[in-house]
C-alpha atoms as a PDB file:
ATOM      1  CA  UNK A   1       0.000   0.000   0.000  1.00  0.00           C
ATOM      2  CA  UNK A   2       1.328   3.664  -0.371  1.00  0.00           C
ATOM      3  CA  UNK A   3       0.568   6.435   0.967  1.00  0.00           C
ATOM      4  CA  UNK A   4      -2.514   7.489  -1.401  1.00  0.00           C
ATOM      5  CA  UNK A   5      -4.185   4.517  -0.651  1.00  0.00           C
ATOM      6  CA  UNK A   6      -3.868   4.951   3.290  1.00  0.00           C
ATOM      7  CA  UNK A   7      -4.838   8.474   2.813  1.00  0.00           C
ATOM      8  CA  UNK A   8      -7.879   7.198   0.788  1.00  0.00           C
ATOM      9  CA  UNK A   9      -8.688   5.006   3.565  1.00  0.00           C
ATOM     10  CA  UNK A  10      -9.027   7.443   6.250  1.00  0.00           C
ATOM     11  CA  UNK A  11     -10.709   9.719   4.192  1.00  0.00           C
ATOM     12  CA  UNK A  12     -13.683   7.428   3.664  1.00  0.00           C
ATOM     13  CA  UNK A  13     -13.980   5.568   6.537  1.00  0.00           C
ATOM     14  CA  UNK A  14     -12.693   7.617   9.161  1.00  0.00           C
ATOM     15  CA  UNK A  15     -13.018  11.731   8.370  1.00  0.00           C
ATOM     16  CA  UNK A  16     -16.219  10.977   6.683  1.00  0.00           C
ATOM     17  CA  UNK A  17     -18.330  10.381   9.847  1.00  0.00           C
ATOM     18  CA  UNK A  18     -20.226  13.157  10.007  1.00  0.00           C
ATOM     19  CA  UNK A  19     -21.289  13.531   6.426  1.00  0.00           C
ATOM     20  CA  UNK A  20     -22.244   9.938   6.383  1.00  0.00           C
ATOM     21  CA  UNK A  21     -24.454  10.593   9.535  1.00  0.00           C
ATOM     22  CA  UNK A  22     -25.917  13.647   8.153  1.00  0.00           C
ATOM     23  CA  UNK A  23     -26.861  11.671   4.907  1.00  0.00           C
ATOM     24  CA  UNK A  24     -28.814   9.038   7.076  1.00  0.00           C
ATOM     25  CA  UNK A  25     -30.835  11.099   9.170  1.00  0.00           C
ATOM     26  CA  UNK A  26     -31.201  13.766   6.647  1.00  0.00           C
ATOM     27  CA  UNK A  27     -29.889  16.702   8.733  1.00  0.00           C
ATOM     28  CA  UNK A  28     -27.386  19.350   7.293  1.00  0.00           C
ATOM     29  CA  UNK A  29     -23.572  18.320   8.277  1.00  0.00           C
ATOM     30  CA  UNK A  30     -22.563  21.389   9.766  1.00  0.00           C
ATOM     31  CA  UNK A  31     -25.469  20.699  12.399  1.00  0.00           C
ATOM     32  CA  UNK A  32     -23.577  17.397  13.599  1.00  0.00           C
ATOM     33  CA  UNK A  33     -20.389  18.950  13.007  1.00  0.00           C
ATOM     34  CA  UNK A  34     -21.545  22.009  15.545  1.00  0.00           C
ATOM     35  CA  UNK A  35     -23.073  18.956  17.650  1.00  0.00           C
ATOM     36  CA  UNK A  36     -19.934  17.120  18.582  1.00  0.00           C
ATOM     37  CA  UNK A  37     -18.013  19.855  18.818  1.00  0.00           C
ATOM     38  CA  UNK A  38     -20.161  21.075  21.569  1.00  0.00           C
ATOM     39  CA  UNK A  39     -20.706  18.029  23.137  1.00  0.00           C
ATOM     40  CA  UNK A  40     -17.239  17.291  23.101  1.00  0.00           C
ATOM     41  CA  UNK A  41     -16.806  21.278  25.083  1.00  0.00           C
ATOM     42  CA  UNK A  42     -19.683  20.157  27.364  1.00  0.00           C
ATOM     43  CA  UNK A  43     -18.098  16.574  28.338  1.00  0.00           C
ATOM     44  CA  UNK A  44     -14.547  18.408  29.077  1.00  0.00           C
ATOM     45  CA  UNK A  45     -15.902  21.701  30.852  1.00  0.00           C
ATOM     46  CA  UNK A  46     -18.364  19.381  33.003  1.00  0.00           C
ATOM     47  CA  UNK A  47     -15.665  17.109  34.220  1.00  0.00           C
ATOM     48  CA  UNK A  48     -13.535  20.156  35.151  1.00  0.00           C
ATOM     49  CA  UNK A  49     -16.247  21.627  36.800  1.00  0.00           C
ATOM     50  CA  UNK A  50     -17.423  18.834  38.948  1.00  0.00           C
ATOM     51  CA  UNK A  51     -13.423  18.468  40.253  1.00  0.00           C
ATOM     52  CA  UNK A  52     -13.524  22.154  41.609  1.00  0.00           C
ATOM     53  CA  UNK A  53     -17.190  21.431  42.945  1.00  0.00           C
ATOM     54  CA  UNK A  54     -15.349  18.737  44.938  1.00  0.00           C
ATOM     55  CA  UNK A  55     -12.281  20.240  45.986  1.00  0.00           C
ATOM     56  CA  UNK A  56     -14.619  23.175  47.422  1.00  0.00           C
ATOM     57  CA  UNK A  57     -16.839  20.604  49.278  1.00  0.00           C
ATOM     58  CA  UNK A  58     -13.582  19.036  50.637  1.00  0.00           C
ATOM     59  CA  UNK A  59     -12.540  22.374  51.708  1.00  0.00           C
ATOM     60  CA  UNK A  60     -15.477  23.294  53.288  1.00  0.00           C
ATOM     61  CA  UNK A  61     -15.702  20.065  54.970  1.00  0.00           C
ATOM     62  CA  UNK A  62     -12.241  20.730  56.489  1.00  0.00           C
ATOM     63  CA  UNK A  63     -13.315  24.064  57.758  1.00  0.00           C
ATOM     64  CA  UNK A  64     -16.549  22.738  59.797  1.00  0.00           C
ATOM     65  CA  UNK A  65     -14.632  19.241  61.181  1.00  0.00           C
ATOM     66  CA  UNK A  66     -11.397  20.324  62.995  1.00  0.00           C
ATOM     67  CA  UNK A  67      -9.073  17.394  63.606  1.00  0.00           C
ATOM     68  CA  UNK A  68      -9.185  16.768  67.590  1.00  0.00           C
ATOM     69  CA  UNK A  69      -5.946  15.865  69.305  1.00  0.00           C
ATOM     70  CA  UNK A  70      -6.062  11.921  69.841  1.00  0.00           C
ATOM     71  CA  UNK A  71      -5.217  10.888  73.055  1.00  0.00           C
ATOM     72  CA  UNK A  72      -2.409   8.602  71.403  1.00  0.00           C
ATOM     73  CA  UNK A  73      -0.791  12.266  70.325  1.00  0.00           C
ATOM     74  CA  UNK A  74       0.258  13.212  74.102  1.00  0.00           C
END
């Protein structure tokens, strides 16, 4: 195989996602091209998000629930 023929591969079964998936369901490709591009924005931002809802919890949690001296400590 050279290179035109791996190039040709990838083009047709691999870049061509979203125009084949437009074709099916008869919706414009630029609508699924916006669509996983924003679902792809809305996967990444909500992970990030629920790690500094977390951390905050964790640092409010720390702020109510003082760690006592055991009496092992003394």
């Amino acid at each position: 195989m050279n290179l035109e023929n791996i190039r040709y591969f990838f083009v047709r079964y691999g870049f061509n996602v979203s125009t084949r998936l437009a074709d099916k369901s008869g919706i414009p490709v630029n609508n699924v091209r916006l669509f996983f591009i924003y679902a792809s924005f809305i996967t990444l931002g909500a992970s990030f998000i629920l790690y500094l809802l977390l951390a905050f919890a964790l640092r409010i949690k720390d702020l109510f629930y003082k760690k006592r001296p055991s009496v092992f400590d003394l």
